[in-house]
Protein backbone atom coordinates (compact mmCIF):
# COMPACT_ATOMS: atom_id res chain seq x y z
CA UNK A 1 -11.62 -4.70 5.31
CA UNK A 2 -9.31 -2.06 6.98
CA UNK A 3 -6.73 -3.36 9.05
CA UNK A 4 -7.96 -1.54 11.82
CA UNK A 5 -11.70 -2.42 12.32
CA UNK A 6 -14.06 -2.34 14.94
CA UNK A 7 -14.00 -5.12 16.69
CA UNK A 8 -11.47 -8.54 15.23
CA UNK A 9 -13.55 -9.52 11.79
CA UNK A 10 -11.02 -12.01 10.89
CA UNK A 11 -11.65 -14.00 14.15
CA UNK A 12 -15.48 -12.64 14.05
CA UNK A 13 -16.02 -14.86 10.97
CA UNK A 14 -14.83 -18.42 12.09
CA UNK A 15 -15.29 -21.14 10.54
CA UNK A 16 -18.83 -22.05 11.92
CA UNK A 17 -19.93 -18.19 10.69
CA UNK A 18 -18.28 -18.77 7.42
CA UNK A 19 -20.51 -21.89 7.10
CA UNK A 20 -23.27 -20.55 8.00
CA UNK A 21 -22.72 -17.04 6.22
CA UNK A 22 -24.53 -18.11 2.85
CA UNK A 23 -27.75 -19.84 5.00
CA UNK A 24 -28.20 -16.66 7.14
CA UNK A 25 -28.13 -14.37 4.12
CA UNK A 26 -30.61 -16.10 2.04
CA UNK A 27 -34.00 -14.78 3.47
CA UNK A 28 -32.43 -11.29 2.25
CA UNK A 29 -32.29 -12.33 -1.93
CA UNK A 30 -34.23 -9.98 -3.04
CA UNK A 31 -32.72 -7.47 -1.37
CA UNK A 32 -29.47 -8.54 -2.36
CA UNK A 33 -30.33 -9.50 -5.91
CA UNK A 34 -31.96 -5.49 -6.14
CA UNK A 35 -28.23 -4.47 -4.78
CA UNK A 36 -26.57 -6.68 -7.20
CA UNK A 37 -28.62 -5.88 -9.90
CA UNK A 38 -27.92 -1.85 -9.52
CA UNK A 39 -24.61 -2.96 -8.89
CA UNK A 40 -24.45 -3.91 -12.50
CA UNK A 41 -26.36 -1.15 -14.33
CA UNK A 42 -23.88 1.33 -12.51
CA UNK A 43 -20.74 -0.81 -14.52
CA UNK A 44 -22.17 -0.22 -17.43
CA UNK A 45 -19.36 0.60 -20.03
CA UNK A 46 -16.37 -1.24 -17.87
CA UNK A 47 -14.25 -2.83 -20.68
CA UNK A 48 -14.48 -6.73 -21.90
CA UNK A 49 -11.71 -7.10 -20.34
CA UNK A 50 -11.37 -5.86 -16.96
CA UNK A 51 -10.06 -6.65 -13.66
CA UNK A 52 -12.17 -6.10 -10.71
CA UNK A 53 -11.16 -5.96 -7.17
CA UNK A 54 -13.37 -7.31 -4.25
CA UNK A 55 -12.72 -5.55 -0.85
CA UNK A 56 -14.20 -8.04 2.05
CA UNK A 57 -15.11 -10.54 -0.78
CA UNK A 58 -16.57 -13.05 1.83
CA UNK A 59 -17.90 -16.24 0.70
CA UNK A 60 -17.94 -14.60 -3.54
CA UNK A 61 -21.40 -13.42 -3.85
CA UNK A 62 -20.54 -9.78 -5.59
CA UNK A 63 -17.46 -12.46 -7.58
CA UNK A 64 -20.37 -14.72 -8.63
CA UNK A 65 -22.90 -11.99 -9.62
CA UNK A 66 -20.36 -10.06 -11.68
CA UNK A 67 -18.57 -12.81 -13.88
CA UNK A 68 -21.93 -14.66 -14.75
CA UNK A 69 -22.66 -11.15 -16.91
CA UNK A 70 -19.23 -10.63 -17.42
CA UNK A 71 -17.32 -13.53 -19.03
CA UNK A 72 -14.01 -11.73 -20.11
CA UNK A 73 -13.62 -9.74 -16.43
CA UNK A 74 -11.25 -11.12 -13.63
CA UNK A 75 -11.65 -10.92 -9.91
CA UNK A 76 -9.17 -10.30 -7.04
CA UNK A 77 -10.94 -11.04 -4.09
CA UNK A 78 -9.77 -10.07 -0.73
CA UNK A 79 -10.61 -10.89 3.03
CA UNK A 80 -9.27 -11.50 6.54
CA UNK A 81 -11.02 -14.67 7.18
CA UNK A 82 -9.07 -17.57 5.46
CA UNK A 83 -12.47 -19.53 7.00
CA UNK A 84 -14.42 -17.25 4.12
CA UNK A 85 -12.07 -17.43 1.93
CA UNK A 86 -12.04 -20.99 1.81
CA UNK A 87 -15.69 -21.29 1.48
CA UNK A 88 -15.61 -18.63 -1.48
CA UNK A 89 -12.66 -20.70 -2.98
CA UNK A 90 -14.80 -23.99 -2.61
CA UNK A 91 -18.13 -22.34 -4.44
CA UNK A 92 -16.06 -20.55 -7.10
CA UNK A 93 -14.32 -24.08 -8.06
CA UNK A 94 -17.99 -25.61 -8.04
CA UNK A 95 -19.31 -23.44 -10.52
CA UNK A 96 -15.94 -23.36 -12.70
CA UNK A 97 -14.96 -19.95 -12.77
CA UNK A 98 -11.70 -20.23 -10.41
CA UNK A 99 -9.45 -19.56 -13.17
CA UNK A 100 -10.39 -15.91 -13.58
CA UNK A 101 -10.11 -15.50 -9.60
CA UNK A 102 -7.12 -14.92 -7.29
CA UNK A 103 -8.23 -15.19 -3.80
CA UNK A 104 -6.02 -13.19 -1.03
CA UNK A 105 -6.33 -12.95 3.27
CA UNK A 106 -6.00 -10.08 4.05
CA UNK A 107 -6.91 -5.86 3.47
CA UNK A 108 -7.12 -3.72 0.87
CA UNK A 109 -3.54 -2.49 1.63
CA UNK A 110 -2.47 -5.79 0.89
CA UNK A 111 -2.86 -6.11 -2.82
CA UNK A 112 0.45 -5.14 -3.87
CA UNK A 113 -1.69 -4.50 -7.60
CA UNK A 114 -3.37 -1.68 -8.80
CA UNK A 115 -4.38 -0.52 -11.86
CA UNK A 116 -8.19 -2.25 -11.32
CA UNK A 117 -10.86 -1.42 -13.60
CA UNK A 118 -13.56 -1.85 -10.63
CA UNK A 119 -13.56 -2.13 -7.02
CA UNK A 120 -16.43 -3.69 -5.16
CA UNK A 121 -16.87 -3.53 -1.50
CA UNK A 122 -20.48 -4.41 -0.41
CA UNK A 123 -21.41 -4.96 3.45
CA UNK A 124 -18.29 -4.14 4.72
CA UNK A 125 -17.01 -0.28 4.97
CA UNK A 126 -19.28 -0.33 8.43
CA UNK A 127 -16.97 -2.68 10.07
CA UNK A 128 -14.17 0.41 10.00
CA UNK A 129 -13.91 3.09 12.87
CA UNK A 130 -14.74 6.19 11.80
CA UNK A 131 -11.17 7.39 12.88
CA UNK A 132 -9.80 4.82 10.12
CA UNK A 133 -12.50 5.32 7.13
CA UNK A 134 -10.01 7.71 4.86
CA UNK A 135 -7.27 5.08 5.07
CA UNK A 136 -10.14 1.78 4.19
CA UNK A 137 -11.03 4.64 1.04
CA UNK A 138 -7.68 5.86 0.04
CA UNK A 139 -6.16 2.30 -0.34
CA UNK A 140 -9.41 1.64 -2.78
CA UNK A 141 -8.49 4.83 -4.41
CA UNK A 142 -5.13 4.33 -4.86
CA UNK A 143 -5.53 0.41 -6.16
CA UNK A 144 -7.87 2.04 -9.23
CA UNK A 145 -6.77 3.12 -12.56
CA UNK A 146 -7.54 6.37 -13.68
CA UNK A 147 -11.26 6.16 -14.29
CA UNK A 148 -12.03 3.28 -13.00
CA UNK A 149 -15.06 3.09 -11.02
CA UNK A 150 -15.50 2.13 -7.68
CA UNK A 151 -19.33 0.69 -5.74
CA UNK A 152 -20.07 0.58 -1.93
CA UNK A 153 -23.18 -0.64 0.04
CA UNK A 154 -22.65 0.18 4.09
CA UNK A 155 -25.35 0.23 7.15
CA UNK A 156 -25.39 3.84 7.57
CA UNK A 157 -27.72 6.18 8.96
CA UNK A 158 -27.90 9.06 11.71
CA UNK A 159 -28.14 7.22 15.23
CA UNK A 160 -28.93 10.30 16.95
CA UNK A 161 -31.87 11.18 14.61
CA UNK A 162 -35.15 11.29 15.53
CA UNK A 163 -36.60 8.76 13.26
CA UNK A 164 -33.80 6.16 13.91
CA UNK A 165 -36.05 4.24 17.02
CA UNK A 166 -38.50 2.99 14.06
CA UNK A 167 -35.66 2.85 11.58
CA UNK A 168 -34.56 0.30 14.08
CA UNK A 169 -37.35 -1.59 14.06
CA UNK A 170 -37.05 -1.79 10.68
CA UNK A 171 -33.85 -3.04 10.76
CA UNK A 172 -34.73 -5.52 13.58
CA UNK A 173 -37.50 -6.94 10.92
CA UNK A 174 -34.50 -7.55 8.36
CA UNK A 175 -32.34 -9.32 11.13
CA UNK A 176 -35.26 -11.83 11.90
CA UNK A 177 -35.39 -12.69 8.51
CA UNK A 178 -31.51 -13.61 9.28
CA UNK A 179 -32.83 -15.96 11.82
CA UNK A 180 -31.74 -13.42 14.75
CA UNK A 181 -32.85 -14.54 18.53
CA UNK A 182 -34.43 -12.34 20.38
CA UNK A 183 -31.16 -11.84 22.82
CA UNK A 184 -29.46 -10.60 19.70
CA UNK A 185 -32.51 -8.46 18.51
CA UNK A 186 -32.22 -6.99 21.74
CA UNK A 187 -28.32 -5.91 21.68
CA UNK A 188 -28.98 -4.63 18.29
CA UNK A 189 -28.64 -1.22 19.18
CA UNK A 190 -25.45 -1.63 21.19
CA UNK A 191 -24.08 -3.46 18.25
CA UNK A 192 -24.57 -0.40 15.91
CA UNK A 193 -23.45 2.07 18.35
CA UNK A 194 -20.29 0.36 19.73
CA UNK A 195 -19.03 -2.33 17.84
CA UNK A 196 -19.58 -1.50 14.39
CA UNK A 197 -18.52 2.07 12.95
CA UNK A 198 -21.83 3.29 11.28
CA UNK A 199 -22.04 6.84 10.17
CA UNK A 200 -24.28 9.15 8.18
CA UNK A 201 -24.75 9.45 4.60
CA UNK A 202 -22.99 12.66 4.66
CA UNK A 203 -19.79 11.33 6.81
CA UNK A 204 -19.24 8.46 3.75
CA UNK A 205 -19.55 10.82 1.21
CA UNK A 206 -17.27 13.39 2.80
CA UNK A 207 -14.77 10.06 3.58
CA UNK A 208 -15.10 9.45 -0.68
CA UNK A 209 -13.93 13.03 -1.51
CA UNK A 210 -11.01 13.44 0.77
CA UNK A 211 -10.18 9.82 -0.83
CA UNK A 212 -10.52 11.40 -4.16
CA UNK A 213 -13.61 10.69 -5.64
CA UNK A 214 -15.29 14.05 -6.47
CA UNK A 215 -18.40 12.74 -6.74
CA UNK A 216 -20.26 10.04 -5.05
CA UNK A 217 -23.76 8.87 -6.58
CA UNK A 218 -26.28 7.34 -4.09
CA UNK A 219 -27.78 4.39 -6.22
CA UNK A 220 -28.99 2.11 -3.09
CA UNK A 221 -31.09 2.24 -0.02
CA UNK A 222 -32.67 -0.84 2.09
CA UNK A 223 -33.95 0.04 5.44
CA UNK A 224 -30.48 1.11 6.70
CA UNK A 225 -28.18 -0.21 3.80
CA UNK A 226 -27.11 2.79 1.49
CA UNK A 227 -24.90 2.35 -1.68
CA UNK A 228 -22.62 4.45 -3.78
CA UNK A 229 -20.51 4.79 -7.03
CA UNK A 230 -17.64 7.00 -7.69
CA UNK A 231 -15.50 7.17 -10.44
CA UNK A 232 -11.59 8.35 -10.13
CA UNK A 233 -10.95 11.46 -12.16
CA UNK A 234 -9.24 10.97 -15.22
């Protein structure tokens, strides 16, 4: 995540979120075995051999999807919270795959490496400002070798349209599945006005091409989750 976010994510995921960020997430599986599942088809054609960088990596789940199809690739996976980084180290030593992962706190910035095959960032480009989205992109761009491909899934939609009062109660029907109260259900709207920086389709895909990419491919949509790919040019 961009150094410059919304609202503090590093002290937003404590330790009792970071505990709790694997429970929560579970009544959404299918949805996010669908995402990782595209996710996949879309790095079709990635070398043996490649390394993959994980913006926001969280508690591994994109890490853990990736190498169990992918037994040659390694993963550089970076977040803020050293709480969800130490849960993500803790599950990736469970299953034995530790030794093809380097775990770092911090942003995108920070990964003095480049030259990535892949970079993954899923759930997390809607914790940036708007103001600081072509920095969050341009660090992604720059850490990516020539051709290398690059996949995004953000909540984004058009708060101002018409349709978004039932697209909210859409999206109120996937936070109870999270286990949301209703005190929470009702600041749910706040939330994705003023503390998280949602924008339209169109406002990512502009963000991608001043980054670089010339051409973003919607592959994803869930309620208001939207995903891309991009590819740098050659």
């Amino acid at each position: 995540m961009s150094k410059h976010t919304s609202f503090s994510t590093a002290g937003f995921f404590n330790q009792e979120m970071a505990d709790a960020y694997d429970r929560r997430n579970a009544g959404l599986k299918p949805i996010s075995d669908c995402l990782h599942f595209l996710m996949g088809l879309t790095l079709e054609g990635v070398p043996d051999k490649a390394r993959v960088l994980c913006v926001g990596v969280g508690t591994g789940a994109e890490i853990f999807s990736l190498a169990a199809i992918h037994p040659d690739w390694h993963f550089v996976g970076v977040d803020p919270s050293p709480e969800m980084l130490a849960v993500a180290q803790h599950r990736l030593d469970e299953v034995g795959i530790m030794d093809r992962c380097q775990l770092v706190q911090g942003y995108a910035e920070d990964v003095a490496e480049d030259g990535f095959h892949v970079v993954v960032s899923l759930l997390v480009a809607h914790f940036i400002q708007r103001a600081e989205r072509p920095a969050f992109y341009r660090a992604i761009y720059d850490r990516l070798k020539p051709g290398g491909r690059f996949v995004s899934a953000e909540i984004s939609g058009d708060l101002s349209a018409p349709e978004f009062p039932a697209m909210l109660d859409d999206w109120k029907q996937v936070q109870k599945r999270m286990g949301a109260t209703e005190e929470s259900l009702a600041s749910l709207e706040e939330m994705l006005r003023n503390m998280l920086g949602v924008v339209t389709p169109a406002e990512t895909e502009s963000f991608w091409r001043e980054a670089g990419f010339s051409l973003p491919i919607p592959f994803f949509q869930a309620f208001m989750v939207r995903g891309w790919h991009a590819q740098k040019p050659l």
